[in-house]
N, C-alpha and C. Protein backbone atom coordinates (compact mmCIF):
# COMPACT_ATOMS: atom_id res chain seq x y z
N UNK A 1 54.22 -1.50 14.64
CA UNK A 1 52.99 -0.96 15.13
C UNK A 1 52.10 -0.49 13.98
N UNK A 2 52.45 0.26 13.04
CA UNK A 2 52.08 0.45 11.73
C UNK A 2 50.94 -0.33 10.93
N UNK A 3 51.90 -1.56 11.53
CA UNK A 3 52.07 -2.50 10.33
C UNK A 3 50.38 -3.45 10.80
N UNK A 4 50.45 -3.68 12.28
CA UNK A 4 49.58 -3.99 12.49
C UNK A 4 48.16 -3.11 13.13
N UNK A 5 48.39 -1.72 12.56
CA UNK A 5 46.89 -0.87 12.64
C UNK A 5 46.76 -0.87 11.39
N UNK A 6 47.49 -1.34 10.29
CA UNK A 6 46.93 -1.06 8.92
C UNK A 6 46.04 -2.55 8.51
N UNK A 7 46.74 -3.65 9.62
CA UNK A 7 46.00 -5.05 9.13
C UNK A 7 44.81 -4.93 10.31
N UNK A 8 44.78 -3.90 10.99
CA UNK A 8 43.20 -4.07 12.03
C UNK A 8 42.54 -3.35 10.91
N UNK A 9 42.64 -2.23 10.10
CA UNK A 9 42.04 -1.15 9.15
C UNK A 9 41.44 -2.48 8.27
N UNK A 10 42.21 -3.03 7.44
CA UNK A 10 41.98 -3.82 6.59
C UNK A 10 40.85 -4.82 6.96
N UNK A 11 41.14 -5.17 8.15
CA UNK A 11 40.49 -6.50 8.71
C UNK A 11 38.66 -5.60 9.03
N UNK A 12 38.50 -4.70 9.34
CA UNK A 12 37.51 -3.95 9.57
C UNK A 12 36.79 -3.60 8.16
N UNK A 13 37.66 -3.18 7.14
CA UNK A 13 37.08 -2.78 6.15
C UNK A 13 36.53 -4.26 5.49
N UNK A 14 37.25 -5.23 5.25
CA UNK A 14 36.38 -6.75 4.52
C UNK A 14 35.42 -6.94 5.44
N UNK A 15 35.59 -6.84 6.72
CA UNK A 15 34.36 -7.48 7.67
C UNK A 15 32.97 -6.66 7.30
N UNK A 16 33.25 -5.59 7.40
CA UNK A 16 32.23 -4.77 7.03
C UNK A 16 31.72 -4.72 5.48
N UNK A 17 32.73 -4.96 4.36
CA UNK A 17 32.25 -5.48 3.40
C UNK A 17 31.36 -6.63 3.23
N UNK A 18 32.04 -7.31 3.85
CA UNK A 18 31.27 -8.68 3.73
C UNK A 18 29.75 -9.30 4.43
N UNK A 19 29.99 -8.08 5.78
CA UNK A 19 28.61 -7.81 6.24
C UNK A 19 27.29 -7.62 4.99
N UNK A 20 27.69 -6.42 4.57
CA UNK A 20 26.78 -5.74 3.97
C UNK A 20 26.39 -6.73 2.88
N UNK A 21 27.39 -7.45 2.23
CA UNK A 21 27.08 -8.38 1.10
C UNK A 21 26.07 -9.61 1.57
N UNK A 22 26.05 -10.32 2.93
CA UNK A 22 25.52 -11.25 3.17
C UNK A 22 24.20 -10.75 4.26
N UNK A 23 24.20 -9.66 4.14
CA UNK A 23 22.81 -9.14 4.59
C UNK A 23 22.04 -8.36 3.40
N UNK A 24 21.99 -8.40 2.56
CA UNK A 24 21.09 -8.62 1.89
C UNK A 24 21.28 -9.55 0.70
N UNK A 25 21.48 -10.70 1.17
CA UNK A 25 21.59 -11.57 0.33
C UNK A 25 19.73 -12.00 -0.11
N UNK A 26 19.34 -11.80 -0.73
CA UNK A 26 17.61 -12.32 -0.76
C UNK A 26 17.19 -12.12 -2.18
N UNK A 27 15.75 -13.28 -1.95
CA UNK A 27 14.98 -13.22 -3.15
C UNK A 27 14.19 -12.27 -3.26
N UNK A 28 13.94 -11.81 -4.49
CA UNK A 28 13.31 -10.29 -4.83
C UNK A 28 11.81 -11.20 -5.46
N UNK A 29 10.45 -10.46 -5.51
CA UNK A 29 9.45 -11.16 -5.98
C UNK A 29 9.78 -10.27 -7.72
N UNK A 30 8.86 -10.68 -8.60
CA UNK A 30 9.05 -9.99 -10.13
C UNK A 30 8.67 -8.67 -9.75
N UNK A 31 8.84 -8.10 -10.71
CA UNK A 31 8.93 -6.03 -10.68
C UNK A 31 7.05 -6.08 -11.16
N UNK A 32 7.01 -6.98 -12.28
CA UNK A 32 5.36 -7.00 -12.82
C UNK A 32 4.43 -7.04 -11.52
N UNK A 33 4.98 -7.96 -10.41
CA UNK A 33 3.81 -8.21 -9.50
C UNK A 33 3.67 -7.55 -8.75
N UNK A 34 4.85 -6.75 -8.28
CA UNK A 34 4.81 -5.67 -7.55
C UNK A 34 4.18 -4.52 -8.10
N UNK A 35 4.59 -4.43 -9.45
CA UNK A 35 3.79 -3.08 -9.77
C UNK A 35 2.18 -3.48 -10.32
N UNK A 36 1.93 -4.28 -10.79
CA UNK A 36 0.19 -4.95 -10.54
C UNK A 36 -0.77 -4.47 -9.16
N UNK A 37 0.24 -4.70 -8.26
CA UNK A 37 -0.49 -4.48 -6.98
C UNK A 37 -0.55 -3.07 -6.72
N UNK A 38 0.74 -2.31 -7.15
CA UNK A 38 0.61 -0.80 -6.60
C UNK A 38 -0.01 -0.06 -7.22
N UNK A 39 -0.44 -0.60 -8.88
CA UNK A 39 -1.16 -0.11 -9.41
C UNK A 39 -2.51 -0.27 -8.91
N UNK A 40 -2.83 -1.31 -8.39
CA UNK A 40 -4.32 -1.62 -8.29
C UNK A 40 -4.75 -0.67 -7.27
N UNK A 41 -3.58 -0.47 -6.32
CA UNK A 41 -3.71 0.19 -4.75
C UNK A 41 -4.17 1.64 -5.05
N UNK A 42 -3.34 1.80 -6.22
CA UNK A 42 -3.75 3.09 -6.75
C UNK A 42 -4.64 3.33 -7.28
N UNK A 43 -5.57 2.56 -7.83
CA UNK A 43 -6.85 3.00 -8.69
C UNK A 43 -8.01 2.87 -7.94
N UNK A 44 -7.57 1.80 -6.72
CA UNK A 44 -8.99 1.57 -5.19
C UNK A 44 -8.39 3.47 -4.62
N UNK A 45 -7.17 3.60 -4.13
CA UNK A 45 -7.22 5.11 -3.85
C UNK A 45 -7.54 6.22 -4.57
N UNK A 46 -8.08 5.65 -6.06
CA UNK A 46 -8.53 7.15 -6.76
C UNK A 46 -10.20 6.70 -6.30
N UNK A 47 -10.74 5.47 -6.14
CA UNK A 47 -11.90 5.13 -6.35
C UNK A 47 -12.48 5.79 -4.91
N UNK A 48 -11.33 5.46 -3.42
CA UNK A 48 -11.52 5.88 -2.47
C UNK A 48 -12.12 7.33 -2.44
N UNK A 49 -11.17 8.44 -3.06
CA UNK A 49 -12.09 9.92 -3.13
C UNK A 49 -13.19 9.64 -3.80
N UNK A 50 -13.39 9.22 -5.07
CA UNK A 50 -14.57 9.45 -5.55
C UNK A 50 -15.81 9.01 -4.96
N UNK A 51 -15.49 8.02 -3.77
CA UNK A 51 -16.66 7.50 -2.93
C UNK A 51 -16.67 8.80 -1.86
N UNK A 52 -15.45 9.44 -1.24
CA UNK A 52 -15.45 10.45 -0.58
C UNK A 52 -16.47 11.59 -1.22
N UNK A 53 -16.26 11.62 -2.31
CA UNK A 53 -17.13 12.69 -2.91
C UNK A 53 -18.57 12.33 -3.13
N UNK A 54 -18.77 11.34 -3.27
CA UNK A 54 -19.95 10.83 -3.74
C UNK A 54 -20.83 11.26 -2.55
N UNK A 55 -20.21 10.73 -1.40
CA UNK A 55 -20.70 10.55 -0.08
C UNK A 55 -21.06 12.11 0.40
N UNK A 56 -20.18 12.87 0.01
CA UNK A 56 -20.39 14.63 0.73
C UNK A 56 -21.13 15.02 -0.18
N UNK A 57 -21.93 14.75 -1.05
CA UNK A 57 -22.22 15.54 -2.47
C UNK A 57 -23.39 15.01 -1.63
N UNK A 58 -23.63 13.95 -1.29
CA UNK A 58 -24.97 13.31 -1.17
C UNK A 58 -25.20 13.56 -0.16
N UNK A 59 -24.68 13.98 1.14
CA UNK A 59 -24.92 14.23 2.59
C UNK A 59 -25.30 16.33 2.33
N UNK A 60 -24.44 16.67 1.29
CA UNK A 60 -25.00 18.19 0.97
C UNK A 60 -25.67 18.70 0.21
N UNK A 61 -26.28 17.57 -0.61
CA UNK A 61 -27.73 18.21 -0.95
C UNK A 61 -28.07 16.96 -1.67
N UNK A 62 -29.20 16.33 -0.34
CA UNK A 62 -29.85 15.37 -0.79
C UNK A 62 -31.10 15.25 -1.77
N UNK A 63 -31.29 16.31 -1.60
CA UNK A 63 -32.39 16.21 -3.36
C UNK A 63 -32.10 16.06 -4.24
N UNK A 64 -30.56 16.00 -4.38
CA UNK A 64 -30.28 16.17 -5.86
C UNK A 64 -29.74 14.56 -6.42
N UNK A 65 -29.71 13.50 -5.61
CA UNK A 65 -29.41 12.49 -6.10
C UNK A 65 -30.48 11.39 -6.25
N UNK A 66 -30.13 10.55 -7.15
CA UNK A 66 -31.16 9.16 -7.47
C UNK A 66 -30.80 8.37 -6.70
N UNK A 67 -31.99 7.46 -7.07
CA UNK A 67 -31.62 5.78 -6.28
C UNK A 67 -30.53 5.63 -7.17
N UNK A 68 -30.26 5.56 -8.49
CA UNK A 68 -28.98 5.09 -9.03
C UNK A 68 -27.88 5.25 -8.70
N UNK A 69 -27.67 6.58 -8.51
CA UNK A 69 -26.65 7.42 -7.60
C UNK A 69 -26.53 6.67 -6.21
N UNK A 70 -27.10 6.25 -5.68
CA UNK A 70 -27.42 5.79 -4.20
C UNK A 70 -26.69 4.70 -3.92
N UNK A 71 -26.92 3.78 -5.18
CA UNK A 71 -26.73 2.06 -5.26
C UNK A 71 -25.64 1.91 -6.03
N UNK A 72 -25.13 3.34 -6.77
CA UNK A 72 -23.37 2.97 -7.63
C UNK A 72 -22.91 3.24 -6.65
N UNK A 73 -23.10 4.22 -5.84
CA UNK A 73 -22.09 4.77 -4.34
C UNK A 73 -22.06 3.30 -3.52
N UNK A 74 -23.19 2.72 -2.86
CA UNK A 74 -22.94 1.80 -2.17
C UNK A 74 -22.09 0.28 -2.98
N UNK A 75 -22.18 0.20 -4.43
CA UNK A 75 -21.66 -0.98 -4.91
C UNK A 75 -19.93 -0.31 -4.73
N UNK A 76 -19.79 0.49 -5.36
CA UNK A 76 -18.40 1.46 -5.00
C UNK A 76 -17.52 1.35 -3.70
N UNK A 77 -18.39 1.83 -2.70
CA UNK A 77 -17.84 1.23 -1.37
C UNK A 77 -17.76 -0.62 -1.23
N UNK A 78 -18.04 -1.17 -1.68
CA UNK A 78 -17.92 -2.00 -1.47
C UNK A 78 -16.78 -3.04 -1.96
N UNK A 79 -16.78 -2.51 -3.66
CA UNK A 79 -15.40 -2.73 -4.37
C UNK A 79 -14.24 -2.13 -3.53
N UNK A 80 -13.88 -0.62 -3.00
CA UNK A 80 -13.05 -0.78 -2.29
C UNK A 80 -12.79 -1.52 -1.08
N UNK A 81 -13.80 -1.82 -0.27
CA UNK A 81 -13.40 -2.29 0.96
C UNK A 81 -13.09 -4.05 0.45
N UNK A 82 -13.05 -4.47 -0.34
CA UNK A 82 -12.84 -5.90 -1.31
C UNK A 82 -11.38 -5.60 -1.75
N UNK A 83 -11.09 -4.57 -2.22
CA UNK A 83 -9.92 -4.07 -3.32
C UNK A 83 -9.06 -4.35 -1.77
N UNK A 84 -9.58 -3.30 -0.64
CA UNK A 84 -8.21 -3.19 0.18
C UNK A 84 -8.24 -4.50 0.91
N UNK A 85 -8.97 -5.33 0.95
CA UNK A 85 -8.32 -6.65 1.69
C UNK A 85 -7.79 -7.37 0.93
N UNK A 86 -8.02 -7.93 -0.44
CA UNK A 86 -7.28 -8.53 -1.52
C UNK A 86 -5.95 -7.46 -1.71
N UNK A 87 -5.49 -6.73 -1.90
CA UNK A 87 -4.28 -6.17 -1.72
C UNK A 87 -3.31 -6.77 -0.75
N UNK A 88 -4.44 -6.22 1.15
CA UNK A 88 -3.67 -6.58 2.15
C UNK A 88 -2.91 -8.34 2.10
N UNK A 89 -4.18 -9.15 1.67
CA UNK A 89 -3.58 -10.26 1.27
C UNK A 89 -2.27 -10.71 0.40
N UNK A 90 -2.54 -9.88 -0.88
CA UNK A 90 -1.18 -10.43 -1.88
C UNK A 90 0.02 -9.78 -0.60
N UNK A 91 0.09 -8.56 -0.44
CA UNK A 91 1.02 -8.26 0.03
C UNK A 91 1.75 -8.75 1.60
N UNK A 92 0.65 -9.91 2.22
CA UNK A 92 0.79 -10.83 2.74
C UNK A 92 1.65 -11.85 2.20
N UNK A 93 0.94 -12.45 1.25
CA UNK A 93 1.56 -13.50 0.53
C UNK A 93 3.20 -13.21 0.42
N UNK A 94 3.27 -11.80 -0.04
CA UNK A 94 5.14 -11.51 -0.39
C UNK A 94 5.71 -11.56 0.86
N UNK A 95 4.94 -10.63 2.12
CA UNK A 95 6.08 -10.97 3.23
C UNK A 95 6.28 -12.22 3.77
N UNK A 96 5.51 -13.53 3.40
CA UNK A 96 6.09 -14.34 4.04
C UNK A 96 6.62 -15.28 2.75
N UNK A 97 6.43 -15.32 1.52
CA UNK A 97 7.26 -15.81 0.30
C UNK A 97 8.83 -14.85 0.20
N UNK A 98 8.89 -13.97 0.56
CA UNK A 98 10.29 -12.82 0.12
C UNK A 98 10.24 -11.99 1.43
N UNK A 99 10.33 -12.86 3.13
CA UNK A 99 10.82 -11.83 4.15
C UNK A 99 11.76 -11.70 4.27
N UNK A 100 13.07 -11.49 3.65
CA UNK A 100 14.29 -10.69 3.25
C UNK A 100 13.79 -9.25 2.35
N UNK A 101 12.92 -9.32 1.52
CA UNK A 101 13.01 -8.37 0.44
C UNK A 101 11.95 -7.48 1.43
N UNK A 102 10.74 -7.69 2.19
CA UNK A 102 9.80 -7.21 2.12
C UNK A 102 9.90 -6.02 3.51
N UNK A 103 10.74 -7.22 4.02
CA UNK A 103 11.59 -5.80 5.59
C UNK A 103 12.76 -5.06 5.16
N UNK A 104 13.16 -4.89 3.53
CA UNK A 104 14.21 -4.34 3.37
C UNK A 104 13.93 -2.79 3.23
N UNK A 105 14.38 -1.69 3.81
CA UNK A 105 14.05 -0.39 3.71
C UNK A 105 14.03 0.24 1.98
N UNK A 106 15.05 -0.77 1.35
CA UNK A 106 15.20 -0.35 -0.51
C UNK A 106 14.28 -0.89 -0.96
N UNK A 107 13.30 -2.50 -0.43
CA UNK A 107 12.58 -2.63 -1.47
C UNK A 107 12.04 -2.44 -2.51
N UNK A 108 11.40 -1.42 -2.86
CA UNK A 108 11.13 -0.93 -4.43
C UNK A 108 12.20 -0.59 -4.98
N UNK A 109 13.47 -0.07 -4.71
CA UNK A 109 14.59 0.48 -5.42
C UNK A 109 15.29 -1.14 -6.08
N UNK A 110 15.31 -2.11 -4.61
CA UNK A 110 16.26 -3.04 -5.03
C UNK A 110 15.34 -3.99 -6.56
N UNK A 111 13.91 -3.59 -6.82
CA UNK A 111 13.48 -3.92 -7.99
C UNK A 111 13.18 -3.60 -9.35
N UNK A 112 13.92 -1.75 -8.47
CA UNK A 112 13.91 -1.01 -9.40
C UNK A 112 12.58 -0.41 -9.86
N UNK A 113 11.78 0.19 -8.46
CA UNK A 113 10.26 0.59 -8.67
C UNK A 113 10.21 1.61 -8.16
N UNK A 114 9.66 2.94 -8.52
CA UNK A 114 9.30 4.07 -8.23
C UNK A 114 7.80 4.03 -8.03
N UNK A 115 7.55 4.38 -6.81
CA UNK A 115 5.74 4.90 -6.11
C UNK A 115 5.96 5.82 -5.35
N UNK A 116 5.30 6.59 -5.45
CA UNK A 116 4.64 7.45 -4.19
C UNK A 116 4.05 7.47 -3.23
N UNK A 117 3.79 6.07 -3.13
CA UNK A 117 2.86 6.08 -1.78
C UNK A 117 4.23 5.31 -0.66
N UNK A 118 5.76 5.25 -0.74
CA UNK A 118 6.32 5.29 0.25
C UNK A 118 7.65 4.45 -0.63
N UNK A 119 8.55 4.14 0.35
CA UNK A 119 9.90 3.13 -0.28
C UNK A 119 9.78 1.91 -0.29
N UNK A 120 8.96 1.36 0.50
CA UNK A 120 8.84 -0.33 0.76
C UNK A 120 7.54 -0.48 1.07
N UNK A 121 7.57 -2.21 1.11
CA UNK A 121 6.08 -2.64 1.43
C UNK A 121 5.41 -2.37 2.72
N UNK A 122 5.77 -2.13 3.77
CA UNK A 122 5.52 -1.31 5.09
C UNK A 122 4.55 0.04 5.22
N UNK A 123 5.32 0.54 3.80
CA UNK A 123 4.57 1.94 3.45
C UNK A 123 3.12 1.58 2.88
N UNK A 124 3.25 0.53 2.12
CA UNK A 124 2.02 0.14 1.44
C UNK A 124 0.99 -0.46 2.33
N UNK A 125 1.69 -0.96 3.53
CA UNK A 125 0.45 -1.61 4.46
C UNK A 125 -0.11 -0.41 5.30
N UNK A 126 0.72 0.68 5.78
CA UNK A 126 0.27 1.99 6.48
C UNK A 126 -0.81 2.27 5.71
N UNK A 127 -0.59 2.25 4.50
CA UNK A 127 -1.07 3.18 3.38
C UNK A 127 -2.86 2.43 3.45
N UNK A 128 -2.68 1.26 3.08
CA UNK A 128 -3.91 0.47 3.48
C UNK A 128 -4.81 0.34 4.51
N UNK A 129 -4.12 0.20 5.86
CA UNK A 129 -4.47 0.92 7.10
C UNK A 129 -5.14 2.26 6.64
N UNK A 130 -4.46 3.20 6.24
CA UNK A 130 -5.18 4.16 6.60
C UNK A 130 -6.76 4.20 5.40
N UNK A 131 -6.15 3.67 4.27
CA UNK A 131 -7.60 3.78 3.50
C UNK A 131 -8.48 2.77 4.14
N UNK A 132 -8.25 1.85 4.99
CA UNK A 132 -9.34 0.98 5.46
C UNK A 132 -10.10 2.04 6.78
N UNK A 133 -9.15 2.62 7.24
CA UNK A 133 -9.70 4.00 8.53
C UNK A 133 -10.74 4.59 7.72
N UNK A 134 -10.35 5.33 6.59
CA UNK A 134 -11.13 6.23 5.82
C UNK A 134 -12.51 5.78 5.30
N UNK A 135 -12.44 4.25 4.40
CA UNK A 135 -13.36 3.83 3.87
C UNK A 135 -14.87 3.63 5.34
N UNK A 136 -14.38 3.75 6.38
CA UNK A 136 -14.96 3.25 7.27
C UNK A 136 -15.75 4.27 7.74
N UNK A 137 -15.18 5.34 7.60
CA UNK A 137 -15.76 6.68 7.76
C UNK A 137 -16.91 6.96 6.48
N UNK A 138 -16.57 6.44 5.29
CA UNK A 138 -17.27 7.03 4.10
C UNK A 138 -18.69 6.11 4.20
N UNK A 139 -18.64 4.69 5.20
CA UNK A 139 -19.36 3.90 4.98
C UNK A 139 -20.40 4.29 6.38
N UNK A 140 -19.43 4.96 7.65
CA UNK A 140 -20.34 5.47 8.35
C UNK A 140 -21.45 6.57 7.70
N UNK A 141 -20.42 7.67 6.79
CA UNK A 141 -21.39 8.60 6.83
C UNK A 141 -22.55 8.42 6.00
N UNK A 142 -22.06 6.98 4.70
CA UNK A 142 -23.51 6.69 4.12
C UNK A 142 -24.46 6.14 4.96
N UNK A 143 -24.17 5.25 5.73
CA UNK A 143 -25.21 4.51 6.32
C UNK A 143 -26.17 5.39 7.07
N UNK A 144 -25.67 7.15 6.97
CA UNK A 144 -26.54 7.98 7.99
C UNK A 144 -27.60 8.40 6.50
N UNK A 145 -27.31 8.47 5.52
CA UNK A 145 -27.85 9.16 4.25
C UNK A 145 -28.95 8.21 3.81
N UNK A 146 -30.12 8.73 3.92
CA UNK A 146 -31.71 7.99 3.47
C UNK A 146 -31.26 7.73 1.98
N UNK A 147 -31.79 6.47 1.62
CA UNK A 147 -32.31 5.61 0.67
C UNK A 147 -33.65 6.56 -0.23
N UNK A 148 -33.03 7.33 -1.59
CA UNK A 148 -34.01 7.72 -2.15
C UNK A 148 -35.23 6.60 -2.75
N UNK A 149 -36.22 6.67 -2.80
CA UNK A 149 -37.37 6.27 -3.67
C UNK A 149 -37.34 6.14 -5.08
N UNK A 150 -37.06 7.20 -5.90
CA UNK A 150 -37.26 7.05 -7.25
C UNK A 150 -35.63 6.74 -7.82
């Protein structure tokens, strides 16, 4: 009796080994391209506040800005809302080139990538989602803000 709960133990422990080994068996994309993109994601989300700011600075005291001011804010919004669909795209491109790697909950770990904006590429599309919510707001509240003259 022993003999055969120690070969069910055994038989449970390889199965389950061997699970784990052939589920994540997958291709990883390069660490460079991944971090290219999260970098970029990151510099449209620093660009994102500064359009946030641009936008409240200019909705709270409109005398104080130029047409120049007016037309870097609107070229600004525009680079991001460009930045976040070329993102959404590459990171398109990976989930269907690497959908083993890209539904994996370790993704960045299994490439050996540290971000903050979440653990996997999932996080990065929320993340986009939500700056595309936001940008939409920054673009409502310009479109309420008059076009200076000089």
């Amino acid at each position: 009796m022993k003999k055969a709960y120690y070969k069910l133990i055994l038989l449970i422990f390889v199965a389950a080994i061997g699970t784990t080994t052939v589920a994540q068996n997958y291709n990883f994309p390069s660490r460079e391209l991944v971090e290219s993109i999260l970098n970029d994601i990151d510099y449209c989300k620093n660009e994102l506040k500064e359009a946030e700011s641009n936008v409240a600075e200019m909705q709270g005291n409109p005398e104080s800005y130029s047409l120049a001011d007016y037309m870097n804010t609107k070229i600004l919004i525009k680079r991001i809302k460009t930045c976040i669909n070329v993102k959404r795209g590459q990171l398109d491109e990976l989930r269907k080139e690497y959908p083993g790697w890209f539904n994996s909950p370790s993704a960045f770990s299994d490439i050996r990538i540290r971000w903050g904006g979440g653990p996997d590429p999932k996080a990065v599309n929320r993340l986009l989602d939500d700056m595309a919510r936001r940008i939409s707001e920054v673009l409502n509240d310009f479109d309420t803000i008059e076009k200076p003259t000089n």
